[in-house]
C-alpha atoms as a PDB file:
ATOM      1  CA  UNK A   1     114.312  82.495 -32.968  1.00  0.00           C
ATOM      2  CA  UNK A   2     116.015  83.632 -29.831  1.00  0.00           C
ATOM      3  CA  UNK A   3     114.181  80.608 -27.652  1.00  0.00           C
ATOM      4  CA  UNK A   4     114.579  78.172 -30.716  1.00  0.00           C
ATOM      5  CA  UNK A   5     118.495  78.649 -30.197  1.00  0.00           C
ATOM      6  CA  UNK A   6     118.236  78.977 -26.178  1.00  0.00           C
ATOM      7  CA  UNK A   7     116.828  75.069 -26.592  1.00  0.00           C
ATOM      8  CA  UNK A   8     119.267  74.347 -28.693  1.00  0.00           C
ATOM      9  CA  UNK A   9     122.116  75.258 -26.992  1.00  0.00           C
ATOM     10  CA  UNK A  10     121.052  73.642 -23.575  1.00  0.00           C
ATOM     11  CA  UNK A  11     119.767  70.351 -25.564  1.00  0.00           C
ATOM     12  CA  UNK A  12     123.104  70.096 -26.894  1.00  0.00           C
ATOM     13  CA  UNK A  13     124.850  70.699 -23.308  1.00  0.00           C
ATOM     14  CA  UNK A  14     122.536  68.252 -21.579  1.00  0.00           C
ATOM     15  CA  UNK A  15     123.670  65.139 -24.745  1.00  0.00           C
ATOM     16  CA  UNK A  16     127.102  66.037 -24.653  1.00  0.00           C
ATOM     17  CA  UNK A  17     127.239  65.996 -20.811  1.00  0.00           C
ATOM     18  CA  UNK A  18     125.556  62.934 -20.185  1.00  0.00           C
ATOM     19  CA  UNK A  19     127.508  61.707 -22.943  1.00  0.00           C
ATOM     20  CA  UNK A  20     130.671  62.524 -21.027  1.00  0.00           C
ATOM     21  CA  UNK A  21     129.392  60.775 -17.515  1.00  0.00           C
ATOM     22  CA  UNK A  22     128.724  57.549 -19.397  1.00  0.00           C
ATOM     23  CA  UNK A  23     132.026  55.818 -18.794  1.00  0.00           C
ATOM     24  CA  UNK A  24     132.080  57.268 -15.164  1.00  0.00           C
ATOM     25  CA  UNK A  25     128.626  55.355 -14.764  1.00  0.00           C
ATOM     26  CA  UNK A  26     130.455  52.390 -16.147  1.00  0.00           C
ATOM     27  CA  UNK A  27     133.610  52.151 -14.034  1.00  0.00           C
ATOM     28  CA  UNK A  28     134.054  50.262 -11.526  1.00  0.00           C
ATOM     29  CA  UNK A  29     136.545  49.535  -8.815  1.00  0.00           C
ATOM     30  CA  UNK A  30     138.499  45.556  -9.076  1.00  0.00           C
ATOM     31  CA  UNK A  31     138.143  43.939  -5.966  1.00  0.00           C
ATOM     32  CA  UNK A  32     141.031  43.932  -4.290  1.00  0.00           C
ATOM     33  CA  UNK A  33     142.225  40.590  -3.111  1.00  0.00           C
ATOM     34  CA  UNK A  34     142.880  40.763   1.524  1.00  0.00           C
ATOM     35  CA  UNK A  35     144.326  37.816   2.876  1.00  0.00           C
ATOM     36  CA  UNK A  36     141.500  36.219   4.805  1.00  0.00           C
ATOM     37  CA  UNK A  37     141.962  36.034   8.903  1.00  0.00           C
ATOM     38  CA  UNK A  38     143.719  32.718   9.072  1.00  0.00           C
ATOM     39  CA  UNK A  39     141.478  30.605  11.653  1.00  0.00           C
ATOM     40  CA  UNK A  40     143.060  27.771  13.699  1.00  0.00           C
ATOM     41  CA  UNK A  41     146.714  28.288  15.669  1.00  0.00           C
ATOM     42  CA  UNK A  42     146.948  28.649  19.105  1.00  0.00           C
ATOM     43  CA  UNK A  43     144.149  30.530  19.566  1.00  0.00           C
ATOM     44  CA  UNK A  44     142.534  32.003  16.471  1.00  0.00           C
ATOM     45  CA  UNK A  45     143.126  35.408  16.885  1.00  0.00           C
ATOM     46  CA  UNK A  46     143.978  37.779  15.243  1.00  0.00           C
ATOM     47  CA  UNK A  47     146.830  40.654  16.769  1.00  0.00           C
ATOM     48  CA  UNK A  48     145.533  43.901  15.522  1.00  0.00           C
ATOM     49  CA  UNK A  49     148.844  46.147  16.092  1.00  0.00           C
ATOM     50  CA  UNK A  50     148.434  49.891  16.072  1.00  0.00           C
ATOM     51  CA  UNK A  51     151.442  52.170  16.020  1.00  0.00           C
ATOM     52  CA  UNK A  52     150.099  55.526  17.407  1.00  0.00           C
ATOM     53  CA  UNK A  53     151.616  58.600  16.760  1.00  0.00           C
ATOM     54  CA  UNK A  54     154.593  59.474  19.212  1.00  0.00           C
ATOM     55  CA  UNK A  55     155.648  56.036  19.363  1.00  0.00           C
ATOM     56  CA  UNK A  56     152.863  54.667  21.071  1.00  0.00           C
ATOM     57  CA  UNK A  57     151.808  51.215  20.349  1.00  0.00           C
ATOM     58  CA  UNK A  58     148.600  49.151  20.577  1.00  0.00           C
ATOM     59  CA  UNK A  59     147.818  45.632  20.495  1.00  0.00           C
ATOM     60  CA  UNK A  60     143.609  45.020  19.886  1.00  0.00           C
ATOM     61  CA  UNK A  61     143.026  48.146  21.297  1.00  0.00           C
ATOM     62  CA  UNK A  62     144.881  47.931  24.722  1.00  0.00           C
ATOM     63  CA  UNK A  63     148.260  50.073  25.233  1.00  0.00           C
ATOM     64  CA  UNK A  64     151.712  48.207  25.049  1.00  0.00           C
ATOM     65  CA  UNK A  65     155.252  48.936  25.558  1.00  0.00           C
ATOM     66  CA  UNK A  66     157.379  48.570  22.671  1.00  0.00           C
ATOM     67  CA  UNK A  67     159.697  45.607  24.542  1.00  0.00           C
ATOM     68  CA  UNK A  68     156.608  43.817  25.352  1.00  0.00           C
ATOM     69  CA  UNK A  69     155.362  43.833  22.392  1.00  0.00           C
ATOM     70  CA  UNK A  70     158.514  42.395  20.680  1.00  0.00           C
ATOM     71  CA  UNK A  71     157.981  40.256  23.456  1.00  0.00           C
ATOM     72  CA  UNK A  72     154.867  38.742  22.828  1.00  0.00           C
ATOM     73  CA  UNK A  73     155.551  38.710  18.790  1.00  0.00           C
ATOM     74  CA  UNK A  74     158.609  36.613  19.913  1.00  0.00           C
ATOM     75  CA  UNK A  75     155.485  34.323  21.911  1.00  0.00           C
ATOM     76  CA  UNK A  76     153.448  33.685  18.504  1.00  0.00           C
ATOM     77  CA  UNK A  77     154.565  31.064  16.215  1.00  0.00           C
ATOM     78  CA  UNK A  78     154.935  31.310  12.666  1.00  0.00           C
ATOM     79  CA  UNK A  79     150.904  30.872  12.085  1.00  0.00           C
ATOM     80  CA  UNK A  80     149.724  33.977  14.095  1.00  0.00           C
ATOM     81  CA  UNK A  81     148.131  36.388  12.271  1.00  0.00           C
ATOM     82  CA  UNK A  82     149.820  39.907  12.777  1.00  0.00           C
ATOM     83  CA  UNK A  83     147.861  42.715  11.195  1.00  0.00           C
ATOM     84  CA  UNK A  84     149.651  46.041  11.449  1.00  0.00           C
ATOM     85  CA  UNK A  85     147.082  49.371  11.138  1.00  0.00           C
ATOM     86  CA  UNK A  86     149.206  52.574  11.210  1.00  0.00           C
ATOM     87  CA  UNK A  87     148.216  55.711  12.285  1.00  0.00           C
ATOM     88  CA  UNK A  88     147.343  58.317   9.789  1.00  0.00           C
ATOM     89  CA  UNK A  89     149.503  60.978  11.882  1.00  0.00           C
ATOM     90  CA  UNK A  90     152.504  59.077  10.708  1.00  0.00           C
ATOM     91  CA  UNK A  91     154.535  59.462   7.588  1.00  0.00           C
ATOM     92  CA  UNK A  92     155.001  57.231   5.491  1.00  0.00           C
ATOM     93  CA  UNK A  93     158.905  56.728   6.658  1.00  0.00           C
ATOM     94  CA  UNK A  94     157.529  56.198  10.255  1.00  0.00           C
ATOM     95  CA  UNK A  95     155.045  53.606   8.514  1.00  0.00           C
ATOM     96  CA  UNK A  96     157.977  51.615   6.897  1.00  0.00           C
ATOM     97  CA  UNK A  97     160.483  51.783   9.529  1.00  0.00           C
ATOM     98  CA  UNK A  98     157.402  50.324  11.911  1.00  0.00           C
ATOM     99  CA  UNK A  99     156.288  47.408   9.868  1.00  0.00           C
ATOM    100  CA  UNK A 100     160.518  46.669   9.365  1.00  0.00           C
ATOM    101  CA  UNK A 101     160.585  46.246  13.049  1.00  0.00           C
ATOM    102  CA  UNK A 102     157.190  44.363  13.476  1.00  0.00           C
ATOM    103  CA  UNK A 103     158.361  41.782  11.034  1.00  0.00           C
ATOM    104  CA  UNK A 104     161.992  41.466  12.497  1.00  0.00           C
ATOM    105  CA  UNK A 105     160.567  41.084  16.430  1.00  0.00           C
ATOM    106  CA  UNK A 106     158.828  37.632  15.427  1.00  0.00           C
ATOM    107  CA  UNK A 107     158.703  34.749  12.955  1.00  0.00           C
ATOM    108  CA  UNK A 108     154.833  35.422  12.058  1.00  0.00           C
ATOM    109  CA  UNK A 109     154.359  37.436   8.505  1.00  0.00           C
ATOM    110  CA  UNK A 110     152.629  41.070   9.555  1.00  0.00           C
ATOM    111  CA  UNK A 111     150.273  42.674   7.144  1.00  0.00           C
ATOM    112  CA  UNK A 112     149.922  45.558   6.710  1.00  0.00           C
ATOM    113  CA  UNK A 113     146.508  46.848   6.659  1.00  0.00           C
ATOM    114  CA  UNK A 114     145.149  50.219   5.287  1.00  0.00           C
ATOM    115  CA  UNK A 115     141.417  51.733   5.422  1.00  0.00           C
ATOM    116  CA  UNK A 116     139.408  51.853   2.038  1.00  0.00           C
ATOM    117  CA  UNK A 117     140.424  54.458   0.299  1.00  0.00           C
ATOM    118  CA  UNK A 118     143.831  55.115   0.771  1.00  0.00           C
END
């Protein structure tokens, strides 16, 4: 009797937890919708800005003063694509107040961009 019930008991855990991991099984995550690199403009690229933590500032991996990079924002026209990737030392105040001043040094949109994930 005592194995009867011991079979029992884990049959019925087994059923109800695979029941339970069915809708897991069917989730799944909506695409989320990225504006595409825009191709064309001056020269096609695209300005990958990185604001580092202690106010240091990239631009497609290279180091960049903050005036010359409001300088060379100021240099792309309104089709440049600006894509802003913020450090994940920053908080999210340092984040906002970054992208505010991106987006006021040129007349190009900036996106901001975050890793999967977050």
């Amino acid at each position: 009797m005592n194995l009867a019930l011991a079979c029992l008991v884990g049959l019925t855990l087994l059923v109800t937890g695979a029941t339970a991991a069915l809708p897991a099984l069917w989730l799944t995550r909506e695409p989320q919708a990225r504006p595409a690199p825009k191709v064309g403009g001056e020269a096609g690229t695209t300005l990958w800005v990185v604001r580092g933590a202690g106010r240091h500032w990239f631009v497609n991996g290279e180091p960049i003063t903050a005036p010359a990079l409001a300088g060379l924002l100021r240099g792309q026209g309104p089709a440049a694509d600006v894509r802003f990737l913020p450090s994940s030392a920053l908080a999210m105040g340092d984040v906002s107040q970054a992208l505010g001043w991106l987006r006021r040094q040129g007349t190009a949109p900036v996106v901001l961009e975050l890793p999967e994930g977050r």
